[in-house]
Protein backbone atom coordinates (compact mmCIF):
# COMPACT_ATOMS: atom_id res chain seq x y z
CA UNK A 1 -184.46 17.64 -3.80
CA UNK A 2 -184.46 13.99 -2.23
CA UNK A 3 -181.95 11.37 -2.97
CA UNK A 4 -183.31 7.68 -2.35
CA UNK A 5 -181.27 4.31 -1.88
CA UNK A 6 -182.59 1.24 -1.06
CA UNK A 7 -182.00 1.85 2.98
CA UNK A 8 -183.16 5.40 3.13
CA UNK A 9 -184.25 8.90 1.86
CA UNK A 10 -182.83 12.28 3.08
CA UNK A 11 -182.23 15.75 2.12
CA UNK A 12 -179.79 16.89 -0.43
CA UNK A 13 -178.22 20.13 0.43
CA UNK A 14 -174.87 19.64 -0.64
CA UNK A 15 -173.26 22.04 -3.50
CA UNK A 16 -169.91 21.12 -5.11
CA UNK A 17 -167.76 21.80 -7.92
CA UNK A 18 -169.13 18.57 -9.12
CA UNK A 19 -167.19 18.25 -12.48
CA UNK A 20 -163.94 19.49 -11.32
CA UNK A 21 -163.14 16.21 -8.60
CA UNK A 22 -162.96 13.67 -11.84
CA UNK A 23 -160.25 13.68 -13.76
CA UNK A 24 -160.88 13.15 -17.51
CA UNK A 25 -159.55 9.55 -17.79
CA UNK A 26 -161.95 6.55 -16.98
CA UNK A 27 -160.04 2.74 -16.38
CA UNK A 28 -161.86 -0.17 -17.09
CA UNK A 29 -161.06 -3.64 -16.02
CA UNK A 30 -161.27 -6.83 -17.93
CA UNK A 31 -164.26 -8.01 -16.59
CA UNK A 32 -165.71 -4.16 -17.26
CA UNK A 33 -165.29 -2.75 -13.84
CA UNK A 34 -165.35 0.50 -14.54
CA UNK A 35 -162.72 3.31 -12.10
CA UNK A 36 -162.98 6.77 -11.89
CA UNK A 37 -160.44 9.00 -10.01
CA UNK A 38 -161.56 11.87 -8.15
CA UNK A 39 -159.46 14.88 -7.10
CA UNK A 40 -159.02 16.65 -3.83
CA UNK A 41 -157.04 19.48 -1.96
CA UNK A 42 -153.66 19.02 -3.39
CA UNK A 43 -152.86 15.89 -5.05
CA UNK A 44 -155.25 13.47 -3.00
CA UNK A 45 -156.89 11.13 -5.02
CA UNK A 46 -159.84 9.08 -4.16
CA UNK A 47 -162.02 6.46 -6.41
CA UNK A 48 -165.13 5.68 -7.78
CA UNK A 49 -165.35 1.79 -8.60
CA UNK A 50 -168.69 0.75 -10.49
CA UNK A 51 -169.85 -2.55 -11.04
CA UNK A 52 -172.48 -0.91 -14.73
CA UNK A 53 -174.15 -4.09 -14.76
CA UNK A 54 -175.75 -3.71 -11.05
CA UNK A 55 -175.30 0.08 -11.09
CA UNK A 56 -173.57 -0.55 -7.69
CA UNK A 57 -170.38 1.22 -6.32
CA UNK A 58 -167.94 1.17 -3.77
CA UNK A 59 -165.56 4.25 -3.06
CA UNK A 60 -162.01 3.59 -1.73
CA UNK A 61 -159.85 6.61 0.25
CA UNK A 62 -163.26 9.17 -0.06
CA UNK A 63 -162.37 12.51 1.25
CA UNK A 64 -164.81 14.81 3.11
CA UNK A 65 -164.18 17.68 1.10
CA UNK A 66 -166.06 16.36 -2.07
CA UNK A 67 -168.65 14.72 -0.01
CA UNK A 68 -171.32 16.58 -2.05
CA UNK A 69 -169.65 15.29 -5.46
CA UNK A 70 -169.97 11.36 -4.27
CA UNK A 71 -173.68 12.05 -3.41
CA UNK A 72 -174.18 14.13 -6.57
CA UNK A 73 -172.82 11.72 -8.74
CA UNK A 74 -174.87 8.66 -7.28
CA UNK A 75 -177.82 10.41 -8.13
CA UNK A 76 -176.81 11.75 -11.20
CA UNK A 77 -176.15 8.45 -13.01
CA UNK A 78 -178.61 6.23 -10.54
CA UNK A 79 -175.36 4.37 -8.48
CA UNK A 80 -176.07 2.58 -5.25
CA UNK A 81 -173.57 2.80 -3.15
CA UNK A 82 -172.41 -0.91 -1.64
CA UNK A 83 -169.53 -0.02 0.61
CA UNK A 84 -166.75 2.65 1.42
CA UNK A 85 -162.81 1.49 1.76
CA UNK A 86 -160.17 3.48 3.62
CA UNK A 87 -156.46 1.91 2.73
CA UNK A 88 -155.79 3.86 5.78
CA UNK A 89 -156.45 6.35 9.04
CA UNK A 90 -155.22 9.30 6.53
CA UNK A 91 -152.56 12.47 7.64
CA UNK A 92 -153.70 14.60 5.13
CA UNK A 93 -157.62 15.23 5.36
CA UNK A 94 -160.52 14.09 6.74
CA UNK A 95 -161.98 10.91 5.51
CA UNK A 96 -166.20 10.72 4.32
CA UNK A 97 -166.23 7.13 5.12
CA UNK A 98 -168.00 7.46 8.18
CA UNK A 99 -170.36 9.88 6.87
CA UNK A 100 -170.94 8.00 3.61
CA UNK A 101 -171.54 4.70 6.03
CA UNK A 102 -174.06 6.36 8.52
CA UNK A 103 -176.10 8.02 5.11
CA UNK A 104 -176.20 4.60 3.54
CA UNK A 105 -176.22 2.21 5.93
CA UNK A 106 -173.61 0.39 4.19
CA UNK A 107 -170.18 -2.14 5.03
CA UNK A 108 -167.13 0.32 6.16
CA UNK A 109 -163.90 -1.59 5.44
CA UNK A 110 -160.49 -0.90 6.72
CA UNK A 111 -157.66 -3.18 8.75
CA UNK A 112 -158.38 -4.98 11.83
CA UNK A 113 -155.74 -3.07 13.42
CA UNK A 114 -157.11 0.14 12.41
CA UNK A 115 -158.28 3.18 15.30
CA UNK A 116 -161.78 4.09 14.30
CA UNK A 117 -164.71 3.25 15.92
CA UNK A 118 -167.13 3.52 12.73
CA UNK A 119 -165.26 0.86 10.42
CA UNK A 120 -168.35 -2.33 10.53
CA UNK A 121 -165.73 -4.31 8.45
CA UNK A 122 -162.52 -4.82 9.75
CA UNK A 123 -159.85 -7.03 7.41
CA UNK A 124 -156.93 -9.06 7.50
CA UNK A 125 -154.07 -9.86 4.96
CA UNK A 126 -155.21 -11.64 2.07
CA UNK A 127 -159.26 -10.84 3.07
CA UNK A 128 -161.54 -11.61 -0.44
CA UNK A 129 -164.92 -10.23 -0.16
CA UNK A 130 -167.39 -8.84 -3.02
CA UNK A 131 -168.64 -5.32 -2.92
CA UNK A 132 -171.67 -4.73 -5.02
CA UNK A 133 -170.62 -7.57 -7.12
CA UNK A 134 -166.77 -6.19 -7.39
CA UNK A 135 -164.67 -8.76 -6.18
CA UNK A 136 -161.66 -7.09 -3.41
CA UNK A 137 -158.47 -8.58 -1.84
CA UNK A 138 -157.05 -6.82 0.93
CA UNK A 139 -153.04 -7.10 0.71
CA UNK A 140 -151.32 -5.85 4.45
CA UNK A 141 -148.96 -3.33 3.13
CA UNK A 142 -147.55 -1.47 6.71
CA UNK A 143 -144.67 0.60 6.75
CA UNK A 144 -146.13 4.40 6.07
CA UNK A 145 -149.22 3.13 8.81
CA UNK A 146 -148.94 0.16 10.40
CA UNK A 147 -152.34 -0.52 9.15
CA UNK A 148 -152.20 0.08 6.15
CA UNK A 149 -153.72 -1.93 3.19
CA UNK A 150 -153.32 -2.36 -0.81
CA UNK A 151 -156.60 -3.19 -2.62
CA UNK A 152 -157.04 -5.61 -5.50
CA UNK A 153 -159.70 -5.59 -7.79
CA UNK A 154 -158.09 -7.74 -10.70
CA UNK A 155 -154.93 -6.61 -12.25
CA UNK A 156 -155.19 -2.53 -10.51
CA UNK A 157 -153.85 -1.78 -7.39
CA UNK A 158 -155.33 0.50 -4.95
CA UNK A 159 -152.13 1.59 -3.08
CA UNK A 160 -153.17 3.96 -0.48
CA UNK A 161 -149.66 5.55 0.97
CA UNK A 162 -147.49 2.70 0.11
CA UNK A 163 -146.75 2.93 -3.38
CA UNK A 164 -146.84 5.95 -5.32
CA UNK A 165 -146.68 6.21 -9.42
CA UNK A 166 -142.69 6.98 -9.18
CA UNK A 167 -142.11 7.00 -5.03
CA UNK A 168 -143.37 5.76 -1.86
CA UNK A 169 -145.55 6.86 1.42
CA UNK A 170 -143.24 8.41 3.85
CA UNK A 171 -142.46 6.44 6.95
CA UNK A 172 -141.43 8.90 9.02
CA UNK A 173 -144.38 10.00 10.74
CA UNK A 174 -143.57 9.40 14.80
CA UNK A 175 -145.12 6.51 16.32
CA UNK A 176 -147.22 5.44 13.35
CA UNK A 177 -144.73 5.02 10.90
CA UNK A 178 -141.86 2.20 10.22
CA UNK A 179 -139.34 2.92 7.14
CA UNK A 180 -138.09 -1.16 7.09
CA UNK A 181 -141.48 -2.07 7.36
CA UNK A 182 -142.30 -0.08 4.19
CA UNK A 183 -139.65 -1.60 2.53
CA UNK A 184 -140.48 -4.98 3.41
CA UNK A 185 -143.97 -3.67 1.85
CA UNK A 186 -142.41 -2.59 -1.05
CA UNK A 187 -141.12 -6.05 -1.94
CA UNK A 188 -144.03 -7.46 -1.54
CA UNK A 189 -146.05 -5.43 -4.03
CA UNK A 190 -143.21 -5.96 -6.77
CA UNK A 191 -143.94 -9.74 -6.87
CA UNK A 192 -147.42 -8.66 -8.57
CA UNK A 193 -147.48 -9.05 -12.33
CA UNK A 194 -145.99 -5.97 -14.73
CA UNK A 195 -149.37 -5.57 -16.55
CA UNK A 196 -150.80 -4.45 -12.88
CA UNK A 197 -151.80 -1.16 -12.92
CA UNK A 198 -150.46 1.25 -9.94
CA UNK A 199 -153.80 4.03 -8.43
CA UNK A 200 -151.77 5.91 -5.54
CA UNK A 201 -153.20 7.56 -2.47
CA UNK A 202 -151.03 11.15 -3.99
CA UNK A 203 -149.85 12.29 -7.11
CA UNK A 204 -149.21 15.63 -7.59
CA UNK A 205 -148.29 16.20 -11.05
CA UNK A 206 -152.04 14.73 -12.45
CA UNK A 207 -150.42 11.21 -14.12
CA UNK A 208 -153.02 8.95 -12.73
CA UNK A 209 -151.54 5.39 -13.31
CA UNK A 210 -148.78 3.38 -14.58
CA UNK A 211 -147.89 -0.47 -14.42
CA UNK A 212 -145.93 -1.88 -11.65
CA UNK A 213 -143.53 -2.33 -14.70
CA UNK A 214 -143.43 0.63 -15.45
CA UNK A 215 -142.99 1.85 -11.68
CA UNK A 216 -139.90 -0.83 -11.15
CA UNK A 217 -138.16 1.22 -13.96
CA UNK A 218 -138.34 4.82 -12.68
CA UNK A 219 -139.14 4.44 -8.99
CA UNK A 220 -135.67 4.10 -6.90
CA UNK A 221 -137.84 3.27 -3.74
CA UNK A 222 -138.32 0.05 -5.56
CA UNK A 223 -134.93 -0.40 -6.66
CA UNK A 224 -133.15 -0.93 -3.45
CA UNK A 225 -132.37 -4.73 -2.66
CA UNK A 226 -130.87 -3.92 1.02
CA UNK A 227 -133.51 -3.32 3.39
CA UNK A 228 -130.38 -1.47 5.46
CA UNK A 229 -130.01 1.13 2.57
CA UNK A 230 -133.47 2.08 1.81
CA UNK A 231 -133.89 2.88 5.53
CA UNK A 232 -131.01 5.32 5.86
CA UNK A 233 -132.05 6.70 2.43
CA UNK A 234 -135.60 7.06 4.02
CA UNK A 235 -134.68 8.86 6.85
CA UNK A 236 -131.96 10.72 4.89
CA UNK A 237 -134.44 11.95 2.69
CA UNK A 238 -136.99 13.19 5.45
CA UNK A 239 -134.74 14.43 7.69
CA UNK A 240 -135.46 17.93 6.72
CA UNK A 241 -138.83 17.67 4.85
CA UNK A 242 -141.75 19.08 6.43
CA UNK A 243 -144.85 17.11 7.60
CA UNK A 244 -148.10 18.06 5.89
CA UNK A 245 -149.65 20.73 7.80
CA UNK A 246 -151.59 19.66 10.74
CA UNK A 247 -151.03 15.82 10.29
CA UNK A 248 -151.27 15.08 14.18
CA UNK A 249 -155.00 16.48 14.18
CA UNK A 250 -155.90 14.49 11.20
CA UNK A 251 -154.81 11.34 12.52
CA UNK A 252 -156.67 11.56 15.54
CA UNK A 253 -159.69 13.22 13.90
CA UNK A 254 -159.66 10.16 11.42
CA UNK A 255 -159.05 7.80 14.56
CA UNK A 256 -162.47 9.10 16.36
């Protein structure tokens, strides 16, 4: 079986549990942008964003473990792939962007201050490019990395470890991560409108999205006003909870 883009063709030897990565729900913007989330290990969610018009796509946080569902899926509804996003050097599994960028010859984006060697694309804050005719604004969102960025593609929110549906990234990860920082993050996101729509890095009871609105009213992470207080709460609250297994490894592996 071959698989052809426009840059190349190659050999197609990946098997997956191709059905079981999306999730059931599909989010469309207004201008018909159409977002699929895709599951992996536990709770990690990555996304599909398709421009139908151009059959083009761009994935944001892709994981390595569904590797053969991204491929399977281009071919299966005839998507060319236009770039690959990583909000973030990830501490939880290994990311396919550098695959996915080497097997498609295609733009790699992530922060300028990012540590990896394959990213063709590095951004800064505010950064407004268009990705197979999806238009994408980088927001600088440190605090759980100090890297770390938000993407916009019209009213949804691409959030990475920052924000979460009804909590926040951890910043307590040693010499990566900055709890005031996250908060100052934090404040920034909540000027957005109430009608924007929340995708998180993690969410481990399968709700995929609320509004920022939404979020403001049932998220206490956003409900501190005192920088002070949210960062003794922060540490506080991971003082005794365990780091996902491995993290150190992952952070360098993604860093390569």
């Amino acid at each position: 079986m071959t698989m052809t883009t426009s840059s190349s063709t190659f050999s197609f030897p990946y098997v997956a549990m191709h059905l079981a990565h999306f999730s059931m729900k599909r989010f469309v913007t207004l201008s018909g942008v159409e977002i699929f989330p895709m599951w992996s290990g536990e709770g990690n969610l990555s996304y599909l964003v398709v421009n139908p018009e151009a059959s083009q796509a761009l994935l944001i946080d892709p994981d390595l473990e569904i590797l053969g569902s991204y491929l399977l899926t281009f071919q299966q509804h005839n998507l060319q792939l236009a770039g690959v996003i990583d909000t973030h050097n990830h501490a939880e599994h290994v990311s396919a962007a550098p695959e996915l960028r080497q097997l498609f010859n295609v733009p790699y984006y992530m922060h300028q201050d990012a540590p990896s060697s394959y990213v063709t694309h590095p951004v800064q804050d505010n950064d407004a490019v268009v990705i197979g005719g999806i238009p994408v604004t980088f927001l600088h969102t440190p605090g759980h990395a100090s890297h770390l960025v938000t993407v916009k593609i019209e009213n949804h929110i691409f959030t990475g470890d920052s924000l979460f549906l009804k909590s926040c990234g951890r910043a307590d990860f040693p010499g990566v991560s900055d709890p005031g920082v996250q908060f100052d993050s934090l404040q920034r996101l909540k000027t957005l409108p109430d009608d924007t729509l929340i995708h998180p890095g993690h969410n481990y009871d399968n709700e995929l999205a609320i509004t920022l609105g939404e979020s403001r009213a049932v998220n206490k992470w956003l409900q501190y006003a005192s920088r002070e207080e949210f960062v003794q709460m922060m540490n506080a609250h991971y003082a005794d909870n365990e780091k996902p297994d491995h993290w150190e490894w992952y952070v360098r592996y993604n860093a390569r």
